[in-house]
Protein backbone atom coordinates (compact mmCIF):
# COMPACT_ATOMS: atom_id res chain seq x y z
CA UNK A 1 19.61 21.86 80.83
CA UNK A 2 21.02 19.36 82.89
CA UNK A 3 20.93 19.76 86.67
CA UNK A 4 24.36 18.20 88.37
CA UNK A 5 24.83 20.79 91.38
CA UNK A 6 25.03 21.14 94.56
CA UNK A 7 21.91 23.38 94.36
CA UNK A 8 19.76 20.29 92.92
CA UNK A 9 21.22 17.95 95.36
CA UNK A 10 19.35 19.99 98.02
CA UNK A 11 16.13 21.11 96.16
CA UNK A 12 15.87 17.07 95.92
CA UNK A 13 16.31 16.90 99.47
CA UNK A 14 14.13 19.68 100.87
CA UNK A 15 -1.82 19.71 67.07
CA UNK A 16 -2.97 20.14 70.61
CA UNK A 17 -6.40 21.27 71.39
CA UNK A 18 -6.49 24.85 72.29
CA UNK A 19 -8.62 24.31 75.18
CA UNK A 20 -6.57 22.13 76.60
CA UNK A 21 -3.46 24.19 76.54
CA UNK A 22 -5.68 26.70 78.68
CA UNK A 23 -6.10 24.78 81.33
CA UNK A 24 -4.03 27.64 83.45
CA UNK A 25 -4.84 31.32 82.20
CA UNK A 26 -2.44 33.86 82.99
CA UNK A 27 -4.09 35.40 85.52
CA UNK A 28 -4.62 32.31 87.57
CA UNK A 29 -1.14 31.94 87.28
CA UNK A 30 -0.26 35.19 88.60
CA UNK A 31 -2.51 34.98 91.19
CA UNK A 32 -0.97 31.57 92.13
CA UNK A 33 2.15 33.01 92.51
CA UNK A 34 1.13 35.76 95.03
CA UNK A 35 -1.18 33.88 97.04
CA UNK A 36 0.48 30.74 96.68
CA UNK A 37 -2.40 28.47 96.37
CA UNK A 38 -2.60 25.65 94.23
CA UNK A 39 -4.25 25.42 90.62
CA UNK A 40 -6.31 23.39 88.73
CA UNK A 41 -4.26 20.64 87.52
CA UNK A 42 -4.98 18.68 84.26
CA UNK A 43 -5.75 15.20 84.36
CA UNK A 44 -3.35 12.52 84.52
CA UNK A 45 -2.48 9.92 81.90
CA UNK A 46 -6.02 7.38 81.25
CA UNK A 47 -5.95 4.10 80.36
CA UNK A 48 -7.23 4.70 77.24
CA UNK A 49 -4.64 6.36 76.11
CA UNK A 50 -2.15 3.61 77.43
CA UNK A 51 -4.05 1.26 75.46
CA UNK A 52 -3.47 3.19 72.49
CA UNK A 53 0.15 3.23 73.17
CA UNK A 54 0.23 -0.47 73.46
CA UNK A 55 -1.64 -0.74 70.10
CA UNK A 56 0.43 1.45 68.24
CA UNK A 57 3.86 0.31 69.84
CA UNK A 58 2.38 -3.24 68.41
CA UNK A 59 2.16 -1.85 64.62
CA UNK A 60 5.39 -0.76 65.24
CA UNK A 61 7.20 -3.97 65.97
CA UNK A 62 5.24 -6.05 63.66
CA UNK A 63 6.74 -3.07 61.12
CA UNK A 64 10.34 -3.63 62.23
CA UNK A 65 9.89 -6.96 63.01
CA UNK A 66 10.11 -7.27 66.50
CA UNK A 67 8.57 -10.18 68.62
CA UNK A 68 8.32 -8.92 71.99
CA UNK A 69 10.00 -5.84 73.85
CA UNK A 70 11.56 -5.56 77.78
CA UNK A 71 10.99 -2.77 79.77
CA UNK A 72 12.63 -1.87 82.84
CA UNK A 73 10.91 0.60 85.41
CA UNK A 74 11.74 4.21 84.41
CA UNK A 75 10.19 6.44 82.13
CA UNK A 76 9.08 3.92 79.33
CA UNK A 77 7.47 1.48 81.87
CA UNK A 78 5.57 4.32 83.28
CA UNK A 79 4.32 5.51 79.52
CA UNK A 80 3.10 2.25 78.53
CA UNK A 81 1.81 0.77 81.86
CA UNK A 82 1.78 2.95 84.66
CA UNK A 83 3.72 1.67 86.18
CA UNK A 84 6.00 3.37 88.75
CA UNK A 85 8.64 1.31 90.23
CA UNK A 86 12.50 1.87 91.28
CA UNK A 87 15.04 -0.31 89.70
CA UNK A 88 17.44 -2.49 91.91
CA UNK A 89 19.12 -6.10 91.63
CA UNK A 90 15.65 -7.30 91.24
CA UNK A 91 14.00 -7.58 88.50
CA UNK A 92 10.98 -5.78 87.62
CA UNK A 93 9.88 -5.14 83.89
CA UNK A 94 7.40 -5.42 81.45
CA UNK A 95 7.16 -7.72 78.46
CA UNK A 96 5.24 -6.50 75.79
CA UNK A 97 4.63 -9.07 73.07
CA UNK A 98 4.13 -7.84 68.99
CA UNK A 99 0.19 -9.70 69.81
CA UNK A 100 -1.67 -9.97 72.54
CA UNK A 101 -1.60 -8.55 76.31
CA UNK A 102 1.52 -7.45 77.71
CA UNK A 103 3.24 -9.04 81.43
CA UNK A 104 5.24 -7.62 84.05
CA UNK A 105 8.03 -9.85 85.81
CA UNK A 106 8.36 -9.31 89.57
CA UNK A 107 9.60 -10.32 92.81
CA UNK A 108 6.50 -12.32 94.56
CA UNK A 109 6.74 -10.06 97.48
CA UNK A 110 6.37 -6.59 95.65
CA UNK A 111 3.36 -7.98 93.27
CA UNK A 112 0.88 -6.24 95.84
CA UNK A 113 3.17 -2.86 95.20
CA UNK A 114 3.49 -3.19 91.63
CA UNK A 115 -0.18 -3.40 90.66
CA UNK A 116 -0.69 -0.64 92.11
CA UNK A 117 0.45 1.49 90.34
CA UNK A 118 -0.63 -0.40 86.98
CA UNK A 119 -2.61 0.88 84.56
CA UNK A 120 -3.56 -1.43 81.60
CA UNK A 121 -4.39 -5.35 81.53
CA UNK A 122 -1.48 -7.47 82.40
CA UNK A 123 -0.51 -10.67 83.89
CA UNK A 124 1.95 -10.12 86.87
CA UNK A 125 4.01 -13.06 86.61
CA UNK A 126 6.07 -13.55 90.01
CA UNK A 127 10.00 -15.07 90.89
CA UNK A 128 10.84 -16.08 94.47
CA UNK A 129 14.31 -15.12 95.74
CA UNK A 130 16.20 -18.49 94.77
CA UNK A 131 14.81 -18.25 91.18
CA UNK A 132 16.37 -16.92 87.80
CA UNK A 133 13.60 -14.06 86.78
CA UNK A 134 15.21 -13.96 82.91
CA UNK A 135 13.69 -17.79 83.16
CA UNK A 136 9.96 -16.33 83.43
CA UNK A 137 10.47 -14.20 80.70
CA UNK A 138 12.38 -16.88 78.38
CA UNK A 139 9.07 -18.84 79.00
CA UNK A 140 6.92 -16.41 78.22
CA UNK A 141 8.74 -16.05 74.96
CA UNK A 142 8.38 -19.78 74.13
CA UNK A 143 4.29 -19.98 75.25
CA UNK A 144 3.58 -16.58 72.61
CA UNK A 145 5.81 -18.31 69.91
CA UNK A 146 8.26 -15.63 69.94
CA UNK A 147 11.46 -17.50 70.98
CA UNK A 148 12.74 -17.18 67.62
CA UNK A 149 11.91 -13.33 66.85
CA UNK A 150 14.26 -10.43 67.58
CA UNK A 151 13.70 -9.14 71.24
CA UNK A 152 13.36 -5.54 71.49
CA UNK A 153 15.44 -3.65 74.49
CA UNK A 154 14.41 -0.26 75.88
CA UNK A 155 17.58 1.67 75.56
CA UNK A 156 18.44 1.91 79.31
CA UNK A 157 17.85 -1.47 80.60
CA UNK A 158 20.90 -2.79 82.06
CA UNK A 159 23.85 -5.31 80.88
CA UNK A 160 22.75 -8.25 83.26
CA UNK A 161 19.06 -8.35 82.10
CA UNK A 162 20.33 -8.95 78.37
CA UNK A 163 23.19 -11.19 79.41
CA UNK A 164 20.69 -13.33 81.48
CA UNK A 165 18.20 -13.71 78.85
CA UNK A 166 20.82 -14.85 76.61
CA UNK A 167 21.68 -17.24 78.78
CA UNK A 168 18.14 -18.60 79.53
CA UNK A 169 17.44 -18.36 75.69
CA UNK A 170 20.47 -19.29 73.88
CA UNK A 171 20.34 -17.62 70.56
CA UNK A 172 18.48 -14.96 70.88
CA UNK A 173 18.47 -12.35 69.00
CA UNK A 174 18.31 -8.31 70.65
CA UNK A 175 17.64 -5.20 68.93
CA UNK A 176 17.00 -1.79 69.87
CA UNK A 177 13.47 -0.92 71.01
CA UNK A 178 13.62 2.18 69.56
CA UNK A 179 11.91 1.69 66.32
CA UNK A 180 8.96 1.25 68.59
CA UNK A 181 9.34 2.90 72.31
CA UNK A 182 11.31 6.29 71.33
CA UNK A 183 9.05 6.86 67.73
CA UNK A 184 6.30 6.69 69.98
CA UNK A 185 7.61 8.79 73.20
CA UNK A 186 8.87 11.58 70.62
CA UNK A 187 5.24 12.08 69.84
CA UNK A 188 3.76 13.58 72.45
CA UNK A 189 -0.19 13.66 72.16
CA UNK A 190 -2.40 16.84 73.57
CA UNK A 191 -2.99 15.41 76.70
CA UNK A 192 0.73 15.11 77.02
CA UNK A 193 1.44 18.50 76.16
CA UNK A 194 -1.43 20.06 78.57
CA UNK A 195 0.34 18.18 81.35
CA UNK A 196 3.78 20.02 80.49
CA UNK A 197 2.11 23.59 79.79
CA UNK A 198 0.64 22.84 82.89
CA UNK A 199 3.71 22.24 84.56
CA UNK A 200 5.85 25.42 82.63
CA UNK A 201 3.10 27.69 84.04
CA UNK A 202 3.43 26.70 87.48
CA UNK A 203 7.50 27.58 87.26
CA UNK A 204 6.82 30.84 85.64
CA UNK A 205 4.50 31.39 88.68
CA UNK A 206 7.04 29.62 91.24
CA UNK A 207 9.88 32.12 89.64
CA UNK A 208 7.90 35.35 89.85
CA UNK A 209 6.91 34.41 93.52
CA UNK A 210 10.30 34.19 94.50
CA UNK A 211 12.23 37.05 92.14
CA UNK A 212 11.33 39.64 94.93
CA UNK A 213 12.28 37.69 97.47
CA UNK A 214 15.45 37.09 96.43
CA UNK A 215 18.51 39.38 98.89
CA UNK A 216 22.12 39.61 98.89
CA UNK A 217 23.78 37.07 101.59
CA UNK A 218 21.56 34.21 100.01
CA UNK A 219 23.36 31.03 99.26
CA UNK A 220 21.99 29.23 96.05
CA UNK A 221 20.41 26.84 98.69
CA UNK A 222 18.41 29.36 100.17
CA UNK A 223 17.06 30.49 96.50
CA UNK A 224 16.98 26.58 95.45
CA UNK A 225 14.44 26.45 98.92
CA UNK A 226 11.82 29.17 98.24
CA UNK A 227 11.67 27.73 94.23
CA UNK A 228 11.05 24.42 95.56
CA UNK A 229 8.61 25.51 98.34
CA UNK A 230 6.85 28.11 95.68
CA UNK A 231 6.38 25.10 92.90
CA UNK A 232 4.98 22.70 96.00
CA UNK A 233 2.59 24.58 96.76
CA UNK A 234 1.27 26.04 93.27
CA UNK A 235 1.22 22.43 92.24
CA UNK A 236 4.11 20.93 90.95
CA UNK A 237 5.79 18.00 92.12
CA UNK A 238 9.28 16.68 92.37
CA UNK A 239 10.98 20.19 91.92
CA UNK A 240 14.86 20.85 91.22
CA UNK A 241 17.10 23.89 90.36
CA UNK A 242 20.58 25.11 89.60
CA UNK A 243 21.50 28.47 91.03
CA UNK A 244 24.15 30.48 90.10
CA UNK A 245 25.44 33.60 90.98
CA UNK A 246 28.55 35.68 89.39
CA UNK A 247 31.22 33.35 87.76
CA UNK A 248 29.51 30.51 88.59
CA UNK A 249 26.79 31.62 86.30
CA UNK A 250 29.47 30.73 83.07
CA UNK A 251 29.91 27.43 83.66
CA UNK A 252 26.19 25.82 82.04
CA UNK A 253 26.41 23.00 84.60
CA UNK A 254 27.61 24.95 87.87
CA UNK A 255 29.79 24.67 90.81
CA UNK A 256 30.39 23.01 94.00
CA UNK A 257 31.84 25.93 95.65
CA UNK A 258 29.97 27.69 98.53
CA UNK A 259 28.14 30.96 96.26
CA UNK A 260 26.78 33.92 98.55
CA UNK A 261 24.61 36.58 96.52
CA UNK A 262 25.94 39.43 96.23
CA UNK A 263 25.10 43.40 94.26
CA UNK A 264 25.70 43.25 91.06
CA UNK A 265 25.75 39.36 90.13
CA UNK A 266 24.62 37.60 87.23
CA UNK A 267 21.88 35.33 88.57
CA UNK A 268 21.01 32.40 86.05
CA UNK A 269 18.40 30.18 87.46
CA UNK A 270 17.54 26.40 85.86
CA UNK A 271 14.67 25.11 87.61
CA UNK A 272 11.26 22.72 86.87
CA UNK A 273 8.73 20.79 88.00
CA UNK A 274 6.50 17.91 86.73
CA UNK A 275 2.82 17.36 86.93
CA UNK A 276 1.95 13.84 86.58
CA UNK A 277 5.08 12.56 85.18
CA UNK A 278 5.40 15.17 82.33
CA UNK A 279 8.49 17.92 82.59
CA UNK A 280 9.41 21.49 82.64
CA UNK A 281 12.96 23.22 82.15
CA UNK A 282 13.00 26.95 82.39
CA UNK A 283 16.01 29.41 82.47
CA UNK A 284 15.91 32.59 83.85
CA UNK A 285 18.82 35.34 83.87
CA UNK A 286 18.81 39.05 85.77
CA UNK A 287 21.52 41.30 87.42
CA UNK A 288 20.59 41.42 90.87
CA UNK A 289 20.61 44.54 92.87
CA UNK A 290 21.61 47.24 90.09
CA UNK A 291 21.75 48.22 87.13
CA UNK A 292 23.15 45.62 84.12
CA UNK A 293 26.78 46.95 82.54
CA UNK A 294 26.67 47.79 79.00
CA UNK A 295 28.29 44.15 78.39
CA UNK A 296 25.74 42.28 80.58
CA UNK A 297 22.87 43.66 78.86
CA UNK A 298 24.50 43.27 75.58
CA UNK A 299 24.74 39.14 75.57
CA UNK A 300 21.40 39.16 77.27
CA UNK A 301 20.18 40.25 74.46
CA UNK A 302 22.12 38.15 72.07
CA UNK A 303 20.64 35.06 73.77
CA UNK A 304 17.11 36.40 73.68
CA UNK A 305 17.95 36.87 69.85
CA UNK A 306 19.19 33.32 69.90
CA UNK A 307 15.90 32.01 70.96
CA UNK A 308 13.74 34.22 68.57
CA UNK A 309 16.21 32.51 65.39
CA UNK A 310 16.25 28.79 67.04
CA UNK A 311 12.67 29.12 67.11
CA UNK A 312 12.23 30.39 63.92
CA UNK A 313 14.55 27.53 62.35
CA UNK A 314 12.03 24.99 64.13
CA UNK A 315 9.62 24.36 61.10
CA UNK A 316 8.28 20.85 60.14
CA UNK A 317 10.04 18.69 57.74
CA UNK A 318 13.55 20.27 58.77
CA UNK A 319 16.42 18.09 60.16
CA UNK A 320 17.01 18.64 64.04
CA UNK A 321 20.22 20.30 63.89
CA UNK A 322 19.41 22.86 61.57
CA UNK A 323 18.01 24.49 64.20
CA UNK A 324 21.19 24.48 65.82
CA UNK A 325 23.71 25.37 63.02
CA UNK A 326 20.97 28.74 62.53
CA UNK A 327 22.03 29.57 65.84
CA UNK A 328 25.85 29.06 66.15
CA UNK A 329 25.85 30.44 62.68
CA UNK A 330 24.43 33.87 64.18
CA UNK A 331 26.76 33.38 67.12
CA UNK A 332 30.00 33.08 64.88
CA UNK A 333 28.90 35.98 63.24
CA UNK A 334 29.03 37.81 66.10
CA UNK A 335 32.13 36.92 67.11
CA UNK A 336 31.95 33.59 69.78
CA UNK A 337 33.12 30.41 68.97
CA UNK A 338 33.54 29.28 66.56
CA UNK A 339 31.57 26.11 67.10
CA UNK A 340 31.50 25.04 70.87
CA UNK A 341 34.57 27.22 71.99
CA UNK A 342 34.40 29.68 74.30
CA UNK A 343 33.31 32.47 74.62
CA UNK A 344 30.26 31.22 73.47
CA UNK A 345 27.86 28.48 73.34
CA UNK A 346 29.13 25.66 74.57
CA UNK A 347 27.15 23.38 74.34
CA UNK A 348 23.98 21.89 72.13
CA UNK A 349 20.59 24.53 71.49
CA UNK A 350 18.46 22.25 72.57
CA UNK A 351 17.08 18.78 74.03
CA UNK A 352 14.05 16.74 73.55
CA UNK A 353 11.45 16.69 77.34
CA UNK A 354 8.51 14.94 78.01
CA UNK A 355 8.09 12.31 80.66
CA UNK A 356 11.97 13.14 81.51
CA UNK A 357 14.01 16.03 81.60
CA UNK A 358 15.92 15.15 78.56
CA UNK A 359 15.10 12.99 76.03
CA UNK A 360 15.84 12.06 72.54
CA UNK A 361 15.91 14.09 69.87
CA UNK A 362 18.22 17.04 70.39
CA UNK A 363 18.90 20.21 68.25
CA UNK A 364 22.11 19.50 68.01
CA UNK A 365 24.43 19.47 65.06
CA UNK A 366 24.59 16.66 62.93
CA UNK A 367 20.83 15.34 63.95
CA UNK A 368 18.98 14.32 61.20
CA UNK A 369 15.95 13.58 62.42
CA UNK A 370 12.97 15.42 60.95
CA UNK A 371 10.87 17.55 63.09
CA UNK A 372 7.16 16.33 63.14
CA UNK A 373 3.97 17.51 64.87
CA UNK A 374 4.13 16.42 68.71
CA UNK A 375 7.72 16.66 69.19
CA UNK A 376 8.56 19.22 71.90
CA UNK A 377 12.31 20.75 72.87
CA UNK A 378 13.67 22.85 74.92
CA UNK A 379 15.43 26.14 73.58
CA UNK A 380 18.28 27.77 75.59
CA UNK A 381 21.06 28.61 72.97
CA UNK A 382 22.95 30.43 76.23
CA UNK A 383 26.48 32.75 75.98
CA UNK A 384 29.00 31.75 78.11
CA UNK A 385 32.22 34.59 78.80
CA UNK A 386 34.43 32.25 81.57
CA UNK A 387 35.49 34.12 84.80
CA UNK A 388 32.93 36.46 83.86
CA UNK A 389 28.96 35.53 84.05
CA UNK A 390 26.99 33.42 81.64
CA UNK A 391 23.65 34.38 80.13
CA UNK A 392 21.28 31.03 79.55
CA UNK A 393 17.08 31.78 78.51
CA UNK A 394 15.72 28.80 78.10
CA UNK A 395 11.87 28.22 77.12
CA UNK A 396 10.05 25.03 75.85
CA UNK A 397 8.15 24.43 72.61
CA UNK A 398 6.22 22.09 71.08
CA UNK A 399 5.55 21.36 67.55
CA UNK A 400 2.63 21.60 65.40
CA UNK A 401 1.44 21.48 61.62
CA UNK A 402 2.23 24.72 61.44
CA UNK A 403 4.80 25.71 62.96
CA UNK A 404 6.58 25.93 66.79
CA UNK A 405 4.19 26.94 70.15
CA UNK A 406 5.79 27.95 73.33
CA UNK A 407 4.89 25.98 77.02
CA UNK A 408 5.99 29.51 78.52
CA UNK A 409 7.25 32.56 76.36
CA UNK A 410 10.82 34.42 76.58
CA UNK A 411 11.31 36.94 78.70
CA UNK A 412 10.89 40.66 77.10
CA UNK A 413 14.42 42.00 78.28
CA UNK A 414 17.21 41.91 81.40
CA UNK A 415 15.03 44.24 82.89
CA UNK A 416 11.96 42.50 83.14
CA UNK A 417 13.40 38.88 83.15
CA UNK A 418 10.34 37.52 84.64
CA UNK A 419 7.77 38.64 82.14
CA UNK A 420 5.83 36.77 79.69
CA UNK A 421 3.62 33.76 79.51
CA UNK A 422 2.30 31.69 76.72
């Protein structure tokens, strides 16, 4: 789900091999959230496997005729070259060219920074202050012979990076790098999908340290601060949450209102980690401090069922957002929506995750994309009643040849909301 509160504001303050996916057994998982000590971690990303990103990205374009693609830092920079770099009014990116080794474009003082972090064979081509980095690029075109190909842009690079290059190579022609950069980042390989098991485990542990520790008079800050210091410690890196109590707990995106905890409350808890670059996005809901009402327990368990059928709809070969039509389709029949009105569920079943939080494709309706082998989602069909509480369970799966495989599994019921691991 997407994180936009208050709460996450201050938490950022403060076909897989089977032996892979075992990296963390249960019990050192449990015992890492009692004793708080870190676990085993997989390994990160190699080179090797960049490489083979490189290579296949460059099938790819030659297939969809593309020349050469640009990269700004973020997530796809990262997946194809290691590198990690923050984005600002000077350019950094990566040019990778449909033959041959790609090059990454930076200021001359931060070329010491950058290849630090980098993780394949490239050139590091410099600009000084006074100079027009689109130029260096342009030129780089014009030595590989590309200057007259369609240039492939990463879907978030920004306006002036196009609008420069255009103006440094009149006539050039820009296409979406997605034939190439997203077909490949949908994919995720085993060692991808070890890194996020790795990193669902250690918030199933981080949640079931901090579930008994939880006591009325907490703010969602004070909850968002023993997650976050739980899922340091255990192992996970760059933490965030959205905590809401009561109400607050209906609208899927939260509040910026002051929330104390209180006897009685829905809690719904959105929180995640990542372990060397690669995500995790795990709801929890409970009633804290008594027993659930008749109602409470009631769409608890009509979201739990809305997991079980999304996840059942999730075979390969299906469009995307059949997945979600089997689930709005149950909730209409039980009386919410229909569609996205409220009460109900508001918004789409799922979202793509990998190297970010969301990513393309969604199980949403009207998504045609087929689901394939590698692919991995989150599932969190959640029931919102507004002014009253919201119930969200959300649990990531990848895909194989045979079917769906939970990161971490549902919860068994409202009463033991913290149960279950995959």
């Amino acid at each position: 789900m997407v994180r936009l509160s208050v709460g996450r504001r201050s938490f950022l303050r403060s076909a897989a091999a089977a032996a892979a996916l075992s990296s963390l057994p249960l019990g050192a998982v449990c015992a890492a959230a009692n004793d708080l000590v870190p676990i085993k971690l997989p390994p990160p990303i190699g080179s090797e496997e960049r490489l083979q990103r490189l290579a296949s990205a460059r099938a790819l374009m030659k297939r969809n005729g593309i020349g050469a693609i640009v990269i700004e830092p973020g997530a796809s920079l990262d997946y194809f070259t290691g590198v990690q770099w923050r984005r600002s009014e000077r350019l950094t990116a990566a040019i990778i060219p449909v033959e041959g080794e790609p090059i990454i474009v930076t200021p001359f003082f931060e070329k010491p920074s950058v290849e630090e972090s980098l993780k394949v064979p490239a050139e590091v081509r410099t600009w000084n202050e006074h100079d027009e980095p689109l130029k260096l690029v342009a030129d780089f075109l014009k030595e590989r012979g590309l200057a007259g190909l369609p240039v492939g842009f990463e879907e978030t690079n920004r306006f002036f990076v196009l609008d420069n290059l255009k103006q440094q190579l009149p006539g050039v022609r820009v296409v979406s790098a997605n034939p190439a950069v997203r077909q490949l980042r949908m994919i995720k390989s085993p060692t991808e999908i070890a890194l996020m098991k790795a990193a669902s485990d250690i918030t199933i542990a981080a949640y079931r340290y901090t579930y008994p520790r939880i006591k009325a008079g907490m703010s969602a800050a004070d909850v968002a601060k023993l997650m976050a210091e739980a899922t340091a410690r255990i192992g996970g890196s760059n933490p965030w949450g959205l905590i809401l109590f009561g109400p607050a707990s209906a609208l899927p995106h939260g509040t910026g209102k002051p929330q104390k905890l209180a006897p009685g409350d829905v809690v719904l808890l959105d929180c995640g980690c990542s372990v060397h670059g690669y995500q995790s996005d795990i709801s929890r809901t409970f009633v804290f401090g008594g027993k659930p009402t008749a109602e409470q327990r009631k769409v608890w368990d009509q979201v739990h069922r809305g997991q079980q059928i999304a996840f059942a709809a999730a075979k390969v070969g299906v469009p995307a957002g059949s997945v979600d039509d089997a689930v709005r389709r149950a909730y209409e029949s039980w009386g919410y929506g229909p569609g996205y009105a409220l009460p109900g569920l508001s918004h789409r079943t799922g979202h793509g995750i990998g190297m970010e939080g969301h990513e393309p494709v969604n199980l949403v309706h009207g998504e045609t994309t087929l689901l394939a082998p590698g692919m991995c989602f989150s599932d969190e069909p959640g029931i919102y009643l507004p002014g009253k509480f919201g119930v969200r369970l959300e649990d990531c799966f990848y895909m194989t040849a045979s079917g769906p495989r939970w990161f971490s599994m549902p919860p068994p019921s409202i009463d033991d909301p913290f149960g279950g691991a995959a």
